[in-house]
N, C-alpha and C. Protein backbone atom coordinates (compact mmCIF):
# COMPACT_ATOMS: atom_id res chain seq x y z
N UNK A 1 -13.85 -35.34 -26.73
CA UNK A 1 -14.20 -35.41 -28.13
C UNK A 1 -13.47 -36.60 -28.73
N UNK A 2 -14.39 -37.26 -29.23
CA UNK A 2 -13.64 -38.26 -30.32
C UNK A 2 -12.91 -38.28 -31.50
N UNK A 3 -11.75 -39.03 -31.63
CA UNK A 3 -10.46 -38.52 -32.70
C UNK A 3 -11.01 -38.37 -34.29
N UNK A 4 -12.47 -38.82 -34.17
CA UNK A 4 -13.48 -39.09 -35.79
C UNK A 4 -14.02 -37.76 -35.28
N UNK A 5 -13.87 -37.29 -34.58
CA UNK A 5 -14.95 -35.63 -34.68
C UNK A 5 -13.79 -34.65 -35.36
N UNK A 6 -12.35 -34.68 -34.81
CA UNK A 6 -11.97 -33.99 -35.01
C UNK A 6 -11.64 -32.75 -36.37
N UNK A 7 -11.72 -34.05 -37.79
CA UNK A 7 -11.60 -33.44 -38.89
C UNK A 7 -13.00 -33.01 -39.30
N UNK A 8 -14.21 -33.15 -38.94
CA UNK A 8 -15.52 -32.46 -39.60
C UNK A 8 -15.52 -30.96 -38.52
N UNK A 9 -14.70 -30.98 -37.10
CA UNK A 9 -15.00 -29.81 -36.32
C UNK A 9 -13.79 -28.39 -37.73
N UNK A 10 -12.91 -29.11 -37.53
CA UNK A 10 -11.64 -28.76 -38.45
C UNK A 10 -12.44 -28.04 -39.82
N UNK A 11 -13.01 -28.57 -40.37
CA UNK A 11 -13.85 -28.33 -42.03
C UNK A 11 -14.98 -27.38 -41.38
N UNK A 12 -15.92 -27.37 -40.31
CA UNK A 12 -16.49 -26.41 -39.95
C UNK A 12 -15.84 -25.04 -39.81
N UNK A 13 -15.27 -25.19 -38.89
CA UNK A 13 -13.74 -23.29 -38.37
C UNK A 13 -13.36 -23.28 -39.39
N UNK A 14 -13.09 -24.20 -40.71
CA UNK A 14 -12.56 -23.23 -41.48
C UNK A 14 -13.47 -22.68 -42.51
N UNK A 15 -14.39 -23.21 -43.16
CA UNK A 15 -15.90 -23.01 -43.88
C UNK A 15 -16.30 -21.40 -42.93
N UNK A 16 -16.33 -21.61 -42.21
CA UNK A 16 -17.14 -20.72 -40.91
C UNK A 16 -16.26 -19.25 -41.02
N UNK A 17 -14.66 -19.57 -40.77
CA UNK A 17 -13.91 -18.20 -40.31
C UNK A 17 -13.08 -17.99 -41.13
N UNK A 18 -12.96 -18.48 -42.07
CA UNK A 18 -12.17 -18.35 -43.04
C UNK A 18 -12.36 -17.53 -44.08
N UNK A 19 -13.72 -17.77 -44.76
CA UNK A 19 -14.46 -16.21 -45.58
C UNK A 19 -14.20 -14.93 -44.72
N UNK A 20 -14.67 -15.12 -43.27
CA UNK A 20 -14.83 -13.49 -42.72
C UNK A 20 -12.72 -13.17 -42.67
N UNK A 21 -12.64 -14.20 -42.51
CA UNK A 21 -10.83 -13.76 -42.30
C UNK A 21 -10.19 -13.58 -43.47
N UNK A 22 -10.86 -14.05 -44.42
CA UNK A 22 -10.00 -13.40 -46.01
C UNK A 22 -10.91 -11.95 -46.07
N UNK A 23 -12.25 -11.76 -46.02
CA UNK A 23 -12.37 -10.27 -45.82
C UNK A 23 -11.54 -9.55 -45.31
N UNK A 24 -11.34 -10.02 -44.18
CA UNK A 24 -10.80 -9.32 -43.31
C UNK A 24 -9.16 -8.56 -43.61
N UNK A 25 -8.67 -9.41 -43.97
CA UNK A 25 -6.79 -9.65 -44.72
C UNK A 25 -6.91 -8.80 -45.75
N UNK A 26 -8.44 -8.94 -47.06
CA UNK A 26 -8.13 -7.94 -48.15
C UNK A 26 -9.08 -6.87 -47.79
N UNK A 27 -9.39 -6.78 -46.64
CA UNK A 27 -9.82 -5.36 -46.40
C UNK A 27 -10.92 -4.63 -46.95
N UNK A 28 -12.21 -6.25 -47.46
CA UNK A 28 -13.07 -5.80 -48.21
C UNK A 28 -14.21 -5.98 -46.76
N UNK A 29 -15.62 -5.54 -46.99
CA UNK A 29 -16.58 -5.48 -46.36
C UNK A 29 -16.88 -7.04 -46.89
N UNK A 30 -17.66 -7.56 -45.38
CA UNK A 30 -18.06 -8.62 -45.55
C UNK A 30 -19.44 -8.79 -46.57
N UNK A 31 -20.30 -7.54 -46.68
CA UNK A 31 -21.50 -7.66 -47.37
C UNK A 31 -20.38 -8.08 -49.15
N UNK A 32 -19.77 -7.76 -49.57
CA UNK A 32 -19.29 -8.05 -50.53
C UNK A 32 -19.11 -10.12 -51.14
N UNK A 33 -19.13 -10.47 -49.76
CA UNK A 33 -19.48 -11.60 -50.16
C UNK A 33 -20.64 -12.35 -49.53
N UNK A 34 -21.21 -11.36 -49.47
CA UNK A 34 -22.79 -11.86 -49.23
C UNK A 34 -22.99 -12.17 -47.41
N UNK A 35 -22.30 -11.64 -46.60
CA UNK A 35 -21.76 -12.58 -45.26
C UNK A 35 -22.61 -11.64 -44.13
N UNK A 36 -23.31 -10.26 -44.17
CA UNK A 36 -23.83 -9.63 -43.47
C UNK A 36 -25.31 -10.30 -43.23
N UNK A 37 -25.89 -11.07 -43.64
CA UNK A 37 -26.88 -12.00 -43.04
C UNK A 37 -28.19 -11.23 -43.14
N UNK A 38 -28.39 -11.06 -44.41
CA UNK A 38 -29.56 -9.77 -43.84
C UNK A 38 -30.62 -10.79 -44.83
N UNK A 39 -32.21 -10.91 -43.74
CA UNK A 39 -32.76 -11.80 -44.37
C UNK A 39 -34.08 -10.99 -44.12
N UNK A 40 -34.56 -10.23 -45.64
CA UNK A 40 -35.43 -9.39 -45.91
C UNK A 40 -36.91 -10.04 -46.03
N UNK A 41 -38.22 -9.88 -46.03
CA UNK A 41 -39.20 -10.78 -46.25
C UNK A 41 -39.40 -11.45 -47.75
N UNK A 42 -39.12 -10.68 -48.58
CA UNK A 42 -39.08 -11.11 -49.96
C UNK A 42 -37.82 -12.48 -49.75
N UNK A 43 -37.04 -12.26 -49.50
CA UNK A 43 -36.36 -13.15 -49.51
C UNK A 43 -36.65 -14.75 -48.58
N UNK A 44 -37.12 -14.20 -47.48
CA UNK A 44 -37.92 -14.71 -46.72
C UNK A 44 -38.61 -16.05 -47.38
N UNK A 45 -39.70 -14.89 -47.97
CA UNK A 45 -41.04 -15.85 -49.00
C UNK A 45 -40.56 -16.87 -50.02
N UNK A 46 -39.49 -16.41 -50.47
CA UNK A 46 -38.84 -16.77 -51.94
C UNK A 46 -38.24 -18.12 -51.33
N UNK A 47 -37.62 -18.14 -50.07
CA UNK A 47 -36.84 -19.32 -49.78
C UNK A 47 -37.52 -20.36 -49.18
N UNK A 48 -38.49 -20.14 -48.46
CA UNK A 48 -39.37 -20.52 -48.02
C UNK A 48 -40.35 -21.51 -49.08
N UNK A 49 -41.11 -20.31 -50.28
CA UNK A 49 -41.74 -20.80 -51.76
C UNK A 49 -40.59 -21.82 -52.44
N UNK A 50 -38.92 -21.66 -52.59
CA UNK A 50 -38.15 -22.68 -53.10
C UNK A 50 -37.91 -24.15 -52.48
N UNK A 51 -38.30 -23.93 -51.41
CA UNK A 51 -38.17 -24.76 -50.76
C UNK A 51 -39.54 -26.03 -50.77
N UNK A 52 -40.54 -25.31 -50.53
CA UNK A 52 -41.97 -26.34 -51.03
C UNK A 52 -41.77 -26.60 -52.21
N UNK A 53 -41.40 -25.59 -53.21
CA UNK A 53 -41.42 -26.44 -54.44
C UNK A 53 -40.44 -27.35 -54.98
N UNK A 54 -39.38 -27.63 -54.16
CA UNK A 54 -38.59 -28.45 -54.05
C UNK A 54 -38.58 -29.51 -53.48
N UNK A 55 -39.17 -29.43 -52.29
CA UNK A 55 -38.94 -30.26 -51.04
C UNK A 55 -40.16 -31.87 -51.28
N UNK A 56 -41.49 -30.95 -51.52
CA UNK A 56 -42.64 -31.76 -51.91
C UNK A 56 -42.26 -32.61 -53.04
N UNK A 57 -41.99 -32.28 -54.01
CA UNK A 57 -41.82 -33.24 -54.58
C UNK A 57 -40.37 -34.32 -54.77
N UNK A 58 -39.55 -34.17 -54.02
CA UNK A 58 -39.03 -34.70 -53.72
C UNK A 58 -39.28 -36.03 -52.48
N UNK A 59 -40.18 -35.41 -51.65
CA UNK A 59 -40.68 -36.47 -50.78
C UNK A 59 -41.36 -37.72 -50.89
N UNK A 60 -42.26 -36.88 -52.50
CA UNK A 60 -42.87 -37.74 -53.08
C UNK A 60 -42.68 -38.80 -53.95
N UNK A 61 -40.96 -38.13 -54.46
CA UNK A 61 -40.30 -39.26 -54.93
C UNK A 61 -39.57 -40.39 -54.31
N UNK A 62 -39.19 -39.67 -53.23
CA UNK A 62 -38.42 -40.69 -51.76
C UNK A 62 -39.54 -41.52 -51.38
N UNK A 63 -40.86 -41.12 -51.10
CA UNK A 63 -41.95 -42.33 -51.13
C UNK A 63 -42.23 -42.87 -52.43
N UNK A 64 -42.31 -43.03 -53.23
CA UNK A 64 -42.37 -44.15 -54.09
C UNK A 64 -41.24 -44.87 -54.58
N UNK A 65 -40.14 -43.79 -54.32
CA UNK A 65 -38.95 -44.82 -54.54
C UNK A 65 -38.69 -45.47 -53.73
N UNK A 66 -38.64 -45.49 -52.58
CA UNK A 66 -38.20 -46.49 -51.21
C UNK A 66 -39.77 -47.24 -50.36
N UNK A 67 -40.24 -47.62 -51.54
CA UNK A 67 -41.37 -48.32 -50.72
C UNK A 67 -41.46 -49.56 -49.32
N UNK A 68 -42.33 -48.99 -48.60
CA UNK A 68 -42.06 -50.34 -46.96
C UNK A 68 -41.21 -49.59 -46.33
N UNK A 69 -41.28 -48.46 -46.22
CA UNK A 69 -40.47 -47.89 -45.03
C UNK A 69 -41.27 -46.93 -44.55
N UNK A 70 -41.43 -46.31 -43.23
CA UNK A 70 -42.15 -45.82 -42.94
C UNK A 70 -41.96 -44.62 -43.07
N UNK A 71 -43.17 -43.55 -43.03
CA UNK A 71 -42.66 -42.12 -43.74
C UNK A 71 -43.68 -41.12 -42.65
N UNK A 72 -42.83 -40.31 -41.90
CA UNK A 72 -41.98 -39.92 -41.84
C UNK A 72 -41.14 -40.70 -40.56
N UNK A 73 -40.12 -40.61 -40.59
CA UNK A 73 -39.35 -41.82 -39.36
C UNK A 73 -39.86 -40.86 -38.21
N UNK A 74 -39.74 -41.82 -37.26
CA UNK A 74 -39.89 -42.02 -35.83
C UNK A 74 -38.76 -41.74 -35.13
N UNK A 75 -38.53 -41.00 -34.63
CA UNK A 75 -36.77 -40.48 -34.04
C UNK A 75 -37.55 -40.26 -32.77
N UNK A 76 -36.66 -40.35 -31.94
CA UNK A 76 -36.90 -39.87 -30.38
C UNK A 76 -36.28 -38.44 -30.74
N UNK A 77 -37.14 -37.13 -29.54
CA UNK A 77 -36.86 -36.05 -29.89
C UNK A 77 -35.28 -35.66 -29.61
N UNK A 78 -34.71 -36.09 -28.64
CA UNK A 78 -33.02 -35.85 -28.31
C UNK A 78 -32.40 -36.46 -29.87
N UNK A 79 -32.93 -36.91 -30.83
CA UNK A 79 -32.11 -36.99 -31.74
C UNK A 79 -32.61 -36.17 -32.64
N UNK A 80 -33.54 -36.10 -32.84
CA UNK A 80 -34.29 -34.60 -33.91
C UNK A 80 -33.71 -33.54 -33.59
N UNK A 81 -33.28 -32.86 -32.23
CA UNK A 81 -32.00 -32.05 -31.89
C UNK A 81 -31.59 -31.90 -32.16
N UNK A 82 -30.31 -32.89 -32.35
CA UNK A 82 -29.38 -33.53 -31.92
C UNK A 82 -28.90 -32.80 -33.65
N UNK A 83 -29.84 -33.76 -34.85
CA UNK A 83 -30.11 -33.71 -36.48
C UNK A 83 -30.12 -32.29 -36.76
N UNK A 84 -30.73 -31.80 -36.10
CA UNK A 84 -31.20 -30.15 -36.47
C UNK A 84 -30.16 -29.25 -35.85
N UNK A 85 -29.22 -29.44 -34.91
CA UNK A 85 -28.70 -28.84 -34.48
C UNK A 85 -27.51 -28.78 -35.51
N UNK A 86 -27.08 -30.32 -35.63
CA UNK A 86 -26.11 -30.29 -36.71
C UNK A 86 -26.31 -29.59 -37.90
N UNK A 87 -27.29 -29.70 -38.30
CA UNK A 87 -28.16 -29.24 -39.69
C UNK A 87 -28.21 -27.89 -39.76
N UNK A 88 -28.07 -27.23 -38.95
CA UNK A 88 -28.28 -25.52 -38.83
C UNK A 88 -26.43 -25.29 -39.14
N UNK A 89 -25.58 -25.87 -38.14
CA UNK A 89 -23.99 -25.84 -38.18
C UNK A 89 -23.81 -25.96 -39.38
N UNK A 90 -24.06 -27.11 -40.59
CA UNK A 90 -23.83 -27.01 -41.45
C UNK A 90 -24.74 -26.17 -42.83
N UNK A 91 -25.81 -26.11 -42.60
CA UNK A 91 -26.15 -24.76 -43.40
C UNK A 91 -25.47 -23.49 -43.25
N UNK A 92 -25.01 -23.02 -41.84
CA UNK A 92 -24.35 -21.75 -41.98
C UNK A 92 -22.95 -21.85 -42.29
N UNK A 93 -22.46 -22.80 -42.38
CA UNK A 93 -20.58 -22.96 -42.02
C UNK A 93 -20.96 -23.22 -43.86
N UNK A 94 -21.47 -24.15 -44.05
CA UNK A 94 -21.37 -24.66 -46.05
C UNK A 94 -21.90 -23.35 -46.64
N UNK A 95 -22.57 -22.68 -46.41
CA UNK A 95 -23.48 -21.45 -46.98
C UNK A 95 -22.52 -20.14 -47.04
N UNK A 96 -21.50 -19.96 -46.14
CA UNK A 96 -20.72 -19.24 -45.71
C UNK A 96 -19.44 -18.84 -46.71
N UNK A 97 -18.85 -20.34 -46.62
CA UNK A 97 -17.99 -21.29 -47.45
C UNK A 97 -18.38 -21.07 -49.18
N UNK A 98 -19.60 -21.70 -49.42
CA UNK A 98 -19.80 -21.74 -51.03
C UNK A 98 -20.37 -21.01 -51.73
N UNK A 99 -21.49 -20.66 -51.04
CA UNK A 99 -21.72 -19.31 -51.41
C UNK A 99 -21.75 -17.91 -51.55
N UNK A 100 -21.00 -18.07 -50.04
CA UNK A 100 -20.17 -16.47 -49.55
C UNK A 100 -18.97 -16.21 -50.30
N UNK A 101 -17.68 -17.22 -50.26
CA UNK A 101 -17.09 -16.86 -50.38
C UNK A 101 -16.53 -17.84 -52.18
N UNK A 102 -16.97 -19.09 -52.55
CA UNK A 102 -16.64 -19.62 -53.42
C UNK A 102 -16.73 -18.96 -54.67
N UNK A 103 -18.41 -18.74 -54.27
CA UNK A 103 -19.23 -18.32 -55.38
C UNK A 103 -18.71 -16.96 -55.58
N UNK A 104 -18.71 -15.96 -54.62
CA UNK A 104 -18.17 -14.63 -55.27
C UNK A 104 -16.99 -14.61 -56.04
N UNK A 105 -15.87 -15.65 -55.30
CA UNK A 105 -14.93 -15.58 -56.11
C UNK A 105 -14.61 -15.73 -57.59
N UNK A 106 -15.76 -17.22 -57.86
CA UNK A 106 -15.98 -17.67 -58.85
C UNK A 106 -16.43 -16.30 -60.35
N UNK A 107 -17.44 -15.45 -59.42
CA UNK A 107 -17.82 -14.71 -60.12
C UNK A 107 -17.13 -13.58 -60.43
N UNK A 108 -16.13 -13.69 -60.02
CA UNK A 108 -15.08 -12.36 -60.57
C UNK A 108 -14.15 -12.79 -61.58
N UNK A 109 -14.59 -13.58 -62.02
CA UNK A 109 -13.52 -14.66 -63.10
C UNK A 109 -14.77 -14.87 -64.16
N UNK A 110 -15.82 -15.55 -63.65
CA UNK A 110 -16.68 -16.30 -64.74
C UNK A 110 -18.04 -15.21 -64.56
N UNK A 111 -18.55 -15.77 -65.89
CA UNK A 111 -20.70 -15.47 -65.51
C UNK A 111 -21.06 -16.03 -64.40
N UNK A 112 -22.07 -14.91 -63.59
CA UNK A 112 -22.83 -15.86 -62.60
C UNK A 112 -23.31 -16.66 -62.58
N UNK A 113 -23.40 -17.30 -63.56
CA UNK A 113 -24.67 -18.54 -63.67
C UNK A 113 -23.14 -19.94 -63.79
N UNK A 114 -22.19 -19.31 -64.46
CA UNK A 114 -20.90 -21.05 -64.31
C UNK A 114 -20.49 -20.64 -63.01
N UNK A 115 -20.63 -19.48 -62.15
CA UNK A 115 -19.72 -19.30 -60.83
C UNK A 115 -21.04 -20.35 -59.73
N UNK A 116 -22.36 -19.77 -59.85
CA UNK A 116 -22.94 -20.75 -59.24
C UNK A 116 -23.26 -22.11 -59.63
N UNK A 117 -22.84 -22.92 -61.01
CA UNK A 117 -22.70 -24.41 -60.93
C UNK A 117 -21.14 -24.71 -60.57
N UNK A 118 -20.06 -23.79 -60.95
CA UNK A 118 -18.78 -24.32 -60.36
C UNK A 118 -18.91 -24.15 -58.71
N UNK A 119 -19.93 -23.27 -57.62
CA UNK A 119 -19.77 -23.48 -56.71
C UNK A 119 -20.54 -24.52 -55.80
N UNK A 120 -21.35 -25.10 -57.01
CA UNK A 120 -22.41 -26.25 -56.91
C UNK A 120 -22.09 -27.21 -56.67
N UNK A 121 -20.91 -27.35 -57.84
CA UNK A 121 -20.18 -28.62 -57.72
C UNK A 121 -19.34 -29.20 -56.80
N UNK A 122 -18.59 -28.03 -56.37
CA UNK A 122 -17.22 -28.03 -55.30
C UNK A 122 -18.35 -28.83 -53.82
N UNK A 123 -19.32 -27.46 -53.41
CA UNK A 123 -20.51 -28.18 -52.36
C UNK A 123 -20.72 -29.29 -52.87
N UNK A 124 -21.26 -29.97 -53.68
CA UNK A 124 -21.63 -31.34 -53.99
C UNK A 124 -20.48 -32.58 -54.00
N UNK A 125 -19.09 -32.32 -54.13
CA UNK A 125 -18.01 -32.69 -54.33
C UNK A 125 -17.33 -32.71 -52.58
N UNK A 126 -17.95 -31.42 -52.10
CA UNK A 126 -17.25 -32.44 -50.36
C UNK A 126 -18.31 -32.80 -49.76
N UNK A 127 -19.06 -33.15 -50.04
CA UNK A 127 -19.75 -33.99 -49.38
C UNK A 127 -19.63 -35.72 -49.18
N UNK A 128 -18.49 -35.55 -50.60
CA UNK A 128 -17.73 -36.73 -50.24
C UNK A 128 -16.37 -37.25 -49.78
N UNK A 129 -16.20 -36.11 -48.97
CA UNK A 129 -15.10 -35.89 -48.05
C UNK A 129 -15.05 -36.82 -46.95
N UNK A 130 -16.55 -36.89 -46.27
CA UNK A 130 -16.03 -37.51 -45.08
C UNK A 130 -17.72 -38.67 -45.21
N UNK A 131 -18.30 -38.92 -46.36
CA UNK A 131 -18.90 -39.54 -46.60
C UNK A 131 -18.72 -40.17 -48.00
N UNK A 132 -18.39 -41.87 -48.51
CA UNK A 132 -18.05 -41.92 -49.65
C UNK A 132 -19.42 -42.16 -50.53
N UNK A 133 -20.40 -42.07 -49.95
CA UNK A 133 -21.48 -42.29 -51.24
C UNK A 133 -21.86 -41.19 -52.21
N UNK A 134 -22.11 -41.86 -53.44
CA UNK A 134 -21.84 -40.66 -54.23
C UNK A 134 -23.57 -40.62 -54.67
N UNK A 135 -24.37 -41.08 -53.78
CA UNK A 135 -25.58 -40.51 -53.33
C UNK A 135 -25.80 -38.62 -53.04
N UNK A 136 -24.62 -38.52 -52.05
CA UNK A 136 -24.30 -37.53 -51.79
C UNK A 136 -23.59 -35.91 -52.90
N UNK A 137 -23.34 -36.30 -53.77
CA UNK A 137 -23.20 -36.05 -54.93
C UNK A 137 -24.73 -35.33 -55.71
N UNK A 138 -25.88 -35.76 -55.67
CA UNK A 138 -27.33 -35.07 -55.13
C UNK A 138 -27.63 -33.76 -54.75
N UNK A 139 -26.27 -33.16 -53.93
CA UNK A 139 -26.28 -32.03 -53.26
C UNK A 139 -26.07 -30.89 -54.30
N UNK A 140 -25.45 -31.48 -55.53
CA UNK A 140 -25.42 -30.25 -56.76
C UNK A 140 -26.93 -29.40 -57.12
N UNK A 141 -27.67 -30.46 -56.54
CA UNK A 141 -29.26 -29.57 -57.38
C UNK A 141 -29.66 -28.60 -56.39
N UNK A 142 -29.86 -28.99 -55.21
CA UNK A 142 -29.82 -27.85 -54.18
C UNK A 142 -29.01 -26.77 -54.46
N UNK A 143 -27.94 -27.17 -54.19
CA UNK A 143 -26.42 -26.10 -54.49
C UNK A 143 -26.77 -24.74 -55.66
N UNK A 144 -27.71 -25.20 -56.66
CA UNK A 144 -27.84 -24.46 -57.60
C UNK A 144 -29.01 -23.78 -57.25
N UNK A 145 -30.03 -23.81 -56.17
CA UNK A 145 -31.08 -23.42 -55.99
C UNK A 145 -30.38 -22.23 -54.96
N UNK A 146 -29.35 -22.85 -54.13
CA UNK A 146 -28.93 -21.59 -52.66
C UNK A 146 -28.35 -20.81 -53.58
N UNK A 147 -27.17 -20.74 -54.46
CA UNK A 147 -26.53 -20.06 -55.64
C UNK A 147 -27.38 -18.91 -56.16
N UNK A 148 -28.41 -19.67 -56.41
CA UNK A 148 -29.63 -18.71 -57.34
C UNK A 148 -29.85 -17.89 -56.22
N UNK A 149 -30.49 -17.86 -54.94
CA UNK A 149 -30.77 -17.07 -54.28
C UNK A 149 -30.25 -16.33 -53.27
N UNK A 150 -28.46 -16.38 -53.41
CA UNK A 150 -27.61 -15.72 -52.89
C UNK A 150 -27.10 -15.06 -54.02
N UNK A 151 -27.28 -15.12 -55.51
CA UNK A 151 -27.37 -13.92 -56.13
C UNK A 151 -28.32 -12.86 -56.26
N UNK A 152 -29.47 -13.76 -56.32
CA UNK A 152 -31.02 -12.61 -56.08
C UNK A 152 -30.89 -11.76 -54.79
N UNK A 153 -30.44 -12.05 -53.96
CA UNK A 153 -30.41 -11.34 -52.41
C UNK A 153 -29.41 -10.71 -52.23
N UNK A 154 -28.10 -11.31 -53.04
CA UNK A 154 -27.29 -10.43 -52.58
C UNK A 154 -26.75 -11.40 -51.05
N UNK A 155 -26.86 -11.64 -50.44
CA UNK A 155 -26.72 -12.50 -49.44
C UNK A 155 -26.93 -13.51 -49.09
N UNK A 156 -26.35 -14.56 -48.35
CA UNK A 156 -26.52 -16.10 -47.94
C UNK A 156 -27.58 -16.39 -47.02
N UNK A 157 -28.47 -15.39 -46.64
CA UNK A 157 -28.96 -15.45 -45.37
C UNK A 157 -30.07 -16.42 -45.84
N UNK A 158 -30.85 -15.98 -47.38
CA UNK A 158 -31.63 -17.10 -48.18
C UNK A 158 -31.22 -18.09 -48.63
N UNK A 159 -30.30 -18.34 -48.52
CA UNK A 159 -29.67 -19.75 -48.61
C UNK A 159 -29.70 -20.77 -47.47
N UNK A 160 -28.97 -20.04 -46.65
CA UNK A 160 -29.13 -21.06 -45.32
C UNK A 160 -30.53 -21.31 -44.90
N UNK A 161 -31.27 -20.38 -44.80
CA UNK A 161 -32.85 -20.59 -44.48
C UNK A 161 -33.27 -21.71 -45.44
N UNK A 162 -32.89 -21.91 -46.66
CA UNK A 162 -33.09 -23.15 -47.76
C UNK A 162 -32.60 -24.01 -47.15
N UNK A 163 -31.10 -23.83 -47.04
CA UNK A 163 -30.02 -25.23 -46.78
C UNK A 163 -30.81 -25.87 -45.54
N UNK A 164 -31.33 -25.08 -44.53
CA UNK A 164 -31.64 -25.86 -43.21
C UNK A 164 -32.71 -26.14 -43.38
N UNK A 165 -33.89 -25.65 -44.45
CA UNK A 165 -35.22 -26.64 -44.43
C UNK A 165 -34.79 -27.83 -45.00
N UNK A 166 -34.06 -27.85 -46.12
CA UNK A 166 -33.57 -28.88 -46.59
C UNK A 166 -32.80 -29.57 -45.61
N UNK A 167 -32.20 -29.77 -44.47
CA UNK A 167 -31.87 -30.45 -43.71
C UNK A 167 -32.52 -30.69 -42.51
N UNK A 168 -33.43 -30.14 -42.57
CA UNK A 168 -34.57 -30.50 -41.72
C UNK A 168 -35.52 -31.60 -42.09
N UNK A 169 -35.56 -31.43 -43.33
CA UNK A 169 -36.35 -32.45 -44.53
C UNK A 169 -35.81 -34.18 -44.11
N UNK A 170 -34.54 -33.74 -44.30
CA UNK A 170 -33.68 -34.81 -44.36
C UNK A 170 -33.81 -35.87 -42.85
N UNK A 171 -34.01 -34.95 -41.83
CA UNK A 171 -34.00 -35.72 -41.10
C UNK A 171 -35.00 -37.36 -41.11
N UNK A 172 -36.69 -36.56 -41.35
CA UNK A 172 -37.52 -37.36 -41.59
C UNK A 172 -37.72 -37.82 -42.86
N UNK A 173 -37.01 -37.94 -43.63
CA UNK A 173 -37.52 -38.76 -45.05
C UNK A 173 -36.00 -38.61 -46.09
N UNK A 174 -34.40 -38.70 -45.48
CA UNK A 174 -33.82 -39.21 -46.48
C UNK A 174 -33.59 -40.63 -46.12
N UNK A 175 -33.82 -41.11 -47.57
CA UNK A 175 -33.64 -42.47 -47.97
C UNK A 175 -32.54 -43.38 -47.31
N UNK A 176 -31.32 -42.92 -46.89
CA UNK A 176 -30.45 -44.07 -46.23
C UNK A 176 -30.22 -43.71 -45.06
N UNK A 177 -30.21 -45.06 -44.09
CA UNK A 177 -30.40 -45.16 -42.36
C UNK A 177 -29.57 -44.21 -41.82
């Protein structure tokens, strides 16, 4: 492993085991912060429906805003993998992290609706951790869409199913190389 992998493996284990291990320490059930994964069909549809109505027009703005590039890129499949594989790691490890465990916290202090933009922000805010464009910063509008539907559900499981179409998206049509 390379000495540049080491701190994004680091931010994964702890995103990842760190919610179930503070359950664990205060002795609460993991469904309490949304972490039992239960992904019902309603929820299903809903993330699925947030997602087209998100995704589409967004594509449509990435094509007219970045005109002369080709749409959708051309990847050899070992890297569409490669993208998606990562892309799943970080939907469940960030989903885990901000909405499992940020957001509940948030919400035992604030209204649900400032616990899911304060946990919007924090997600949108490391993303410029180990990337400095504040392109990335973008990630707040999503953030507020997984938020919304890890309060409707009760669980993250509709979130990540969001987070990873949305990073599936990404592979073929975000805007920088």
């Amino acid at each position: 492993m390379s000495p540049g992998m080491l701190g994004p493996l680091v931010a994964v284990a702890v995103m990842l085991y760190g919610p179930y291990l503070w359950a664990l320490a205060r002795k609460e059930p993991i469904g309490v912060y949304g972490l039992a994964l239960r992904l019902e069909r309603r929820a299903l549809l809903e993330a699925t429906l947030a997602a087209v109505l998100t995704l589409v027009p967004l594509t449509v703005a990435v094509f007219l805003g970045w005109p002369g590039r080709p749409w959708p890129r051309e990847l050899p499949f070992s890297v569409v993998m490669a993208f998606a594989s990562s892309g799943l790691v970080a939907a469940v490890s960030e989903e885990v992290f901000f909405r499992g465990w940020v957001q509940t916290l948030l919400a035992r202090i604030f209204h649900p609706a400032l616990a899911i933009v304060g946990a919007s922000a924090l997600f949108a805010l490391s993303h410029l951790v180990f990337r400095s464009d504040p392109f990335y910063l973008l990630t707040f509008f999503p953030g507020l869409v997984m938020g919304w539907l890890r309060l409707k559900h009760g669980d993250i499981a509709p979130a990540i199913l969001y987070h990873l179409m949305g990073n599936l998206w990404a592979i073929w049509f975000f805007p920088h190389p």
